[in-house]
Protein backbone atom coordinates (compact mmCIF):
# COMPACT_ATOMS: atom_id res chain seq x y z
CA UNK A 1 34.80 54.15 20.26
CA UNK A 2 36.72 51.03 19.42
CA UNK A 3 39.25 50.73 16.60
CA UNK A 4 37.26 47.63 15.35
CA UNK A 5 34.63 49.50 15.12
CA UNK A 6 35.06 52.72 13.26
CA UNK A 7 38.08 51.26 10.49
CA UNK A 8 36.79 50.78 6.83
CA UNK A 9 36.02 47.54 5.37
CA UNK A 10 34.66 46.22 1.97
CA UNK A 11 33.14 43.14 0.43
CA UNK A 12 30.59 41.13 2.68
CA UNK A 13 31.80 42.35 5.99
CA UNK A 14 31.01 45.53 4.94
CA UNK A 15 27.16 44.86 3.72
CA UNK A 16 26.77 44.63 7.54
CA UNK A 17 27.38 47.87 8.89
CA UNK A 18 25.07 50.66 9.30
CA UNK A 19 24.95 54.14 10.58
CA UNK A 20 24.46 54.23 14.12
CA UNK A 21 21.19 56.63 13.49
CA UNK A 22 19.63 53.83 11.15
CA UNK A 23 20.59 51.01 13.74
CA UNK A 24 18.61 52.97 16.79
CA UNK A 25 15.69 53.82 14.29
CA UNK A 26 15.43 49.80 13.25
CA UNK A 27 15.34 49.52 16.84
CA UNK A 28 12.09 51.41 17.27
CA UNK A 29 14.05 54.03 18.90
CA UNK A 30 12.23 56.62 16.82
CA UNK A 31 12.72 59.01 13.77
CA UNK A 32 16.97 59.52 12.79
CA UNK A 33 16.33 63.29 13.88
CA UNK A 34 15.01 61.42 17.41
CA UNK A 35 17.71 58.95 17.74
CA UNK A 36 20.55 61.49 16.36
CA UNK A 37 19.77 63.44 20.20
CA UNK A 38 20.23 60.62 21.92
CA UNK A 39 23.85 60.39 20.35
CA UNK A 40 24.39 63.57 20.71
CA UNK A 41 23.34 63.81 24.61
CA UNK A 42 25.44 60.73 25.40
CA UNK A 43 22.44 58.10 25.98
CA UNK A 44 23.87 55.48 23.55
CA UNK A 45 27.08 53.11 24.20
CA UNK A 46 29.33 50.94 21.84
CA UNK A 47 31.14 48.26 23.24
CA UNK A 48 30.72 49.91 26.49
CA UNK A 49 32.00 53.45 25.56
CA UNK A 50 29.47 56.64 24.89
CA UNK A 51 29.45 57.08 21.41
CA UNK A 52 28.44 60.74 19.99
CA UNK A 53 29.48 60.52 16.75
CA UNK A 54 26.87 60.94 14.35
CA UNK A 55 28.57 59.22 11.45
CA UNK A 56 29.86 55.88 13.61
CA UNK A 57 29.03 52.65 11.62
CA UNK A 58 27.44 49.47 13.94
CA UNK A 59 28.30 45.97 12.93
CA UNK A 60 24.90 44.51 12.86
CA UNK A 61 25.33 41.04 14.84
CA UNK A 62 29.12 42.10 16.40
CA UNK A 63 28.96 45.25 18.16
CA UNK A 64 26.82 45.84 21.10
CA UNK A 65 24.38 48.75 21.58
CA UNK A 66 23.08 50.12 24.87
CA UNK A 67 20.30 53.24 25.25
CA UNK A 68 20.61 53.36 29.14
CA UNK A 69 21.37 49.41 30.31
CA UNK A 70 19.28 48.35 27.66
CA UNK A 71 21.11 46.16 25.10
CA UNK A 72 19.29 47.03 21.71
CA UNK A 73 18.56 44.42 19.14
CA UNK A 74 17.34 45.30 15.78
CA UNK A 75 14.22 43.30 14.47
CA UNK A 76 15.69 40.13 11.98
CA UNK A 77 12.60 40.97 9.40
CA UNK A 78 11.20 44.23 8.71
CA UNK A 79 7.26 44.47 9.25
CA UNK A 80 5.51 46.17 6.40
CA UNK A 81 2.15 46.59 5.53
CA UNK A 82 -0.57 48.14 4.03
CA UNK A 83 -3.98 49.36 5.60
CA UNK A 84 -6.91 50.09 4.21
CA UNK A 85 -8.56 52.98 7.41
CA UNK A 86 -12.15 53.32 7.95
CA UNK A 87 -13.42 56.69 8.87
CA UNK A 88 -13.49 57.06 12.71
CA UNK A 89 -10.40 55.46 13.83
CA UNK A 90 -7.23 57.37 14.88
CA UNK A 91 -3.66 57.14 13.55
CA UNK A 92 -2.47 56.76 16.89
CA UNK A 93 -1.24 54.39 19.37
CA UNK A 94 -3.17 55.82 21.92
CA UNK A 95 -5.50 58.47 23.11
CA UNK A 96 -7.28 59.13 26.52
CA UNK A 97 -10.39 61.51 24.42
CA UNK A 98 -11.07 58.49 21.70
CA UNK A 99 -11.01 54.71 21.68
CA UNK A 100 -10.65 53.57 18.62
CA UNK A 101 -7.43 53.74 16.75
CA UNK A 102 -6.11 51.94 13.68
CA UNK A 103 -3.80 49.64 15.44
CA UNK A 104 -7.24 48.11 17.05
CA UNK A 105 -7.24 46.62 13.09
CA UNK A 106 -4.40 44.62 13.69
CA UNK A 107 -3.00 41.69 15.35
CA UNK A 108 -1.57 42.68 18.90
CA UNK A 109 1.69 41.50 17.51
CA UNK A 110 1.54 44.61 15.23
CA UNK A 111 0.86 46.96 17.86
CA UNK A 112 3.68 49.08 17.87
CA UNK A 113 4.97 49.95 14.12
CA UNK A 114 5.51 53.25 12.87
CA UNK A 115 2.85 55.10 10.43
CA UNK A 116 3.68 56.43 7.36
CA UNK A 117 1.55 59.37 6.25
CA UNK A 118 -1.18 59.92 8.43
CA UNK A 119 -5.28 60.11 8.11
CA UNK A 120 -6.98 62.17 10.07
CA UNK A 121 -10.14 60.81 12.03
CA UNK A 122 -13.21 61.73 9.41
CA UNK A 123 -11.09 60.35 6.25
CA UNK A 124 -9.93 56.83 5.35
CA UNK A 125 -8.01 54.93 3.03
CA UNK A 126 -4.49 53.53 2.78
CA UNK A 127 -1.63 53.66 5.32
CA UNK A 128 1.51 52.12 5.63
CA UNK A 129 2.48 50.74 8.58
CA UNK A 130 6.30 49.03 9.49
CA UNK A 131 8.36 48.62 12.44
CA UNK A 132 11.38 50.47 10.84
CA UNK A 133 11.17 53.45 12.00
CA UNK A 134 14.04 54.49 8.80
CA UNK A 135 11.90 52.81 6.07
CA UNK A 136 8.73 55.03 7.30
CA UNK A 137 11.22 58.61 7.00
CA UNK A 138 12.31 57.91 3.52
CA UNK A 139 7.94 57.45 2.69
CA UNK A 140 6.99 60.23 4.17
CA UNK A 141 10.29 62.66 3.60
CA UNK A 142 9.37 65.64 1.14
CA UNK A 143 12.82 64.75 -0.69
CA UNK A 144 12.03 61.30 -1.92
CA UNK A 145 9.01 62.75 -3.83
CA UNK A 146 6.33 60.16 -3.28
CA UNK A 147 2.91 61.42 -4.81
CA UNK A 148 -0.02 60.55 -2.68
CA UNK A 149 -3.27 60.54 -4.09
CA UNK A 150 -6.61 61.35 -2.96
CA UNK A 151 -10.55 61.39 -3.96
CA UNK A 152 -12.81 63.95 -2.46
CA UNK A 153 -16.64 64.68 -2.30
CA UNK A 154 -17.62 67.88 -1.66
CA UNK A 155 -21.08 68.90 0.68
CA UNK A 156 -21.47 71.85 -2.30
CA UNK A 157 -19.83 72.26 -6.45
CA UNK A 158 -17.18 73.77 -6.75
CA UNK A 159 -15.43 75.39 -10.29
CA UNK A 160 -12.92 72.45 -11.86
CA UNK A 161 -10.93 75.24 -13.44
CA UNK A 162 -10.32 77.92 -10.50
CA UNK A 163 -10.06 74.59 -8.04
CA UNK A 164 -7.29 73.33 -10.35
CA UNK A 165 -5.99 76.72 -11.11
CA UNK A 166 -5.60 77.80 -7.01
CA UNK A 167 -4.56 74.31 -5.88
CA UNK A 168 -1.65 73.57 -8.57
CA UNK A 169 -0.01 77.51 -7.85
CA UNK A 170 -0.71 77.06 -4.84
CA UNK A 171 -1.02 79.79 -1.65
CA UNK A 172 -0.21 80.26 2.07
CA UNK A 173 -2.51 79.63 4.93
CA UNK A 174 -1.93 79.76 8.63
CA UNK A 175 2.12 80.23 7.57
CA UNK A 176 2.14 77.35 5.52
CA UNK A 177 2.62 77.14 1.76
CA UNK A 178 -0.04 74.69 0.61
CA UNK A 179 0.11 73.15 -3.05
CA UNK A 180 -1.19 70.43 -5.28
CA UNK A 181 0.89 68.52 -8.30
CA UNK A 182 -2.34 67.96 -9.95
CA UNK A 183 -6.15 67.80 -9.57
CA UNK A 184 -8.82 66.58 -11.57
CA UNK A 185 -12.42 66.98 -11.72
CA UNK A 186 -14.67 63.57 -11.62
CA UNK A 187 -17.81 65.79 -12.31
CA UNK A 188 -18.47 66.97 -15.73
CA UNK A 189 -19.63 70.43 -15.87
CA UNK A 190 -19.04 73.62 -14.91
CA UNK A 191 -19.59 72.90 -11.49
CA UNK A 192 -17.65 69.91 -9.66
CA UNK A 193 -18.28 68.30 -6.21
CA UNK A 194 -16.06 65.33 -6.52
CA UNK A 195 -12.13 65.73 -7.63
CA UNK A 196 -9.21 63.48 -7.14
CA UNK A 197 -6.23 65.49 -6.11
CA UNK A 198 -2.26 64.45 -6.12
CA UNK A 199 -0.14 66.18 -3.50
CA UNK A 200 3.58 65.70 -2.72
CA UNK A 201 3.45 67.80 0.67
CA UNK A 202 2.45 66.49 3.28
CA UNK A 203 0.72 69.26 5.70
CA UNK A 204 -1.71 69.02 8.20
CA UNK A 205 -5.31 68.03 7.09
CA UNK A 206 -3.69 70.05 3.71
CA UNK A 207 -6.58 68.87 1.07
CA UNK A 208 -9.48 70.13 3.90
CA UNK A 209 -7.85 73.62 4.69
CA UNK A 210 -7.36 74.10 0.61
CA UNK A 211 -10.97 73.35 -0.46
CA UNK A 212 -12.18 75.27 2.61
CA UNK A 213 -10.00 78.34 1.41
CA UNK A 214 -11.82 77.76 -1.78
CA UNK A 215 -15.47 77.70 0.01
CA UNK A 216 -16.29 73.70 -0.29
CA UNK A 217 -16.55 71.36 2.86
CA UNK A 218 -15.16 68.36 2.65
CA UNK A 219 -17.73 65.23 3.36
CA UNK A 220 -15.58 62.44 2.38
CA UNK A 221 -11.68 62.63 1.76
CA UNK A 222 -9.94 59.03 0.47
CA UNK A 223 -6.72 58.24 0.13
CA UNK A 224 -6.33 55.82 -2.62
CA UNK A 225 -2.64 55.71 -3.38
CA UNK A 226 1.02 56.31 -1.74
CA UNK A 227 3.67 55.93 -4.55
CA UNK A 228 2.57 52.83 -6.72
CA UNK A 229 0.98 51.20 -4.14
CA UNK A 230 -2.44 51.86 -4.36
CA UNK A 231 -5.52 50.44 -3.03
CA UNK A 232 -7.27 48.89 -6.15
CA UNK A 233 -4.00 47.20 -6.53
CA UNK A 234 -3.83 45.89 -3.23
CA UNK A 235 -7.39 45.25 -3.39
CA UNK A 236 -7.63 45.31 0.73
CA UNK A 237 -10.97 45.53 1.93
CA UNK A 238 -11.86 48.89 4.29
CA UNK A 239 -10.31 47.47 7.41
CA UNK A 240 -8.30 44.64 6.30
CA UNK A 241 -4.50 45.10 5.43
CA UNK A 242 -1.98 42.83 3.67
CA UNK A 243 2.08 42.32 4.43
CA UNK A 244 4.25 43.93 1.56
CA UNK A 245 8.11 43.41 0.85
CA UNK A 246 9.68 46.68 1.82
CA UNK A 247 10.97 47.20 -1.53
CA UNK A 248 7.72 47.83 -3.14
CA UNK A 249 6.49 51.26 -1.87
CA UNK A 250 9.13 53.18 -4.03
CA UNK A 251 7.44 55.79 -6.48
């Protein structure tokens, strides 16, 4: 790596440079952990040299950045926005067993941005969306502590107090410790079908495999909020989205 590269500098000049696993995930390389084995298996040049070094800095606009012969340029304006997912579409780019996927929502310009915090197929509600693939670790990383929020109808009732009781110790199922921050019951009564719950994991179809544990099927699961952002705020229509500045999704 060159000298002009890796020395320290301050003030404006400074404002510019970025870690070299943030500049490859701007890119739409991928996740840090993706782009951080690239470095590390020699894929990625500076200035012409193979950089491995994890903690290099890039001078956004000066230094030049190859994967390959690719030179990489990082977008001038991040992409970010807000989704509001019908039931029956997939948080995928792609898939050869179903057709529909969220990104069939959007504008074709929008057709390749990361997805913060997936849905499966049978619920809805918001998702974030951007084209930095960064922004969308820090919203979805356990360690930055942003509370998503969900309603839920159940096919049968369900006790408020055991259901609260179970989901806020939590327990383990299939390996995996599953647990709620809070839950409330939207049915008075002794017996509850409906409950909004507030998690801060983020496991696989988690809310489903915890009321199934419990004995209820779920027959409607929405996701109504992701940090402050949430859906009555946004007021976006079920499969309509809005552009957000980046800065806003932070609990």
């Amino acid at each position: 790596m060159s000298e002009k590269v890796a020395k320290e500098k301050t003030g404006e000049e400074s404002s510019k440079e970025i870690r070299i696993n943030r500049f490859l995930a701007d890119c739409g390389l991928g996740s840090r952990r993706k782009v951080e084995e690239l470095i590390l298996s020699g894929k990625v040049k500076v200035n012409g040299a193979v950089e491995k070094n994890l903690s290099t800095k890039i001078r956004v606009g000066s230094d030049i950045v190859q994967v390959g012969n690719k030179k990489l340029v990082p977008p001038t304006e991040t992409v970010f926005l807000a989704l509001n997912k019908p039931k029956g579409y997939l948080c995928s780019h792609s898939d050869r067993f179903h057709s529909n996927t969220v990104f069939e929502l959007l504008p074709k310009k929008y057709g390749k941005l990361f997805i913060a915090g997936r849905l499966d197929l049978d619920s809805r509600g918001l998702l974030l969306l951007s084209d930095q693939g960064n922004l969308v670790q820090e919203i979805t990383h356990p360690s930055e502590g942003s509370e998503k929020e969900y309603e839920v109808v159940l096919e049968e009732e369900l006790d408020p107090k055991e259901v609260k009781d179970r989901f806020t110790k939590g327990f383990m199922d299939e390996g995996e410790f599953l647990k709620a921050e809070k839950v409330i019951s939207l049915t008075k009564g002794e017996g509850s079908s409906k409950f909004r719950v507030i998690l801060k994991q983020g496991r696989k179809r988690q809310i489903r495999r915890m009321f199934s544990i419990l004995g209820g099927r779920v027959i409607d699961l929405q996701r109504i909020r992701i940090g402050k952002l949430s859906l009555e705020k946004l007021k976006i229509g079920e499969g309509k989205f809005v552009l957000l500045d980046p800065k806003v999704w932070r609990p």
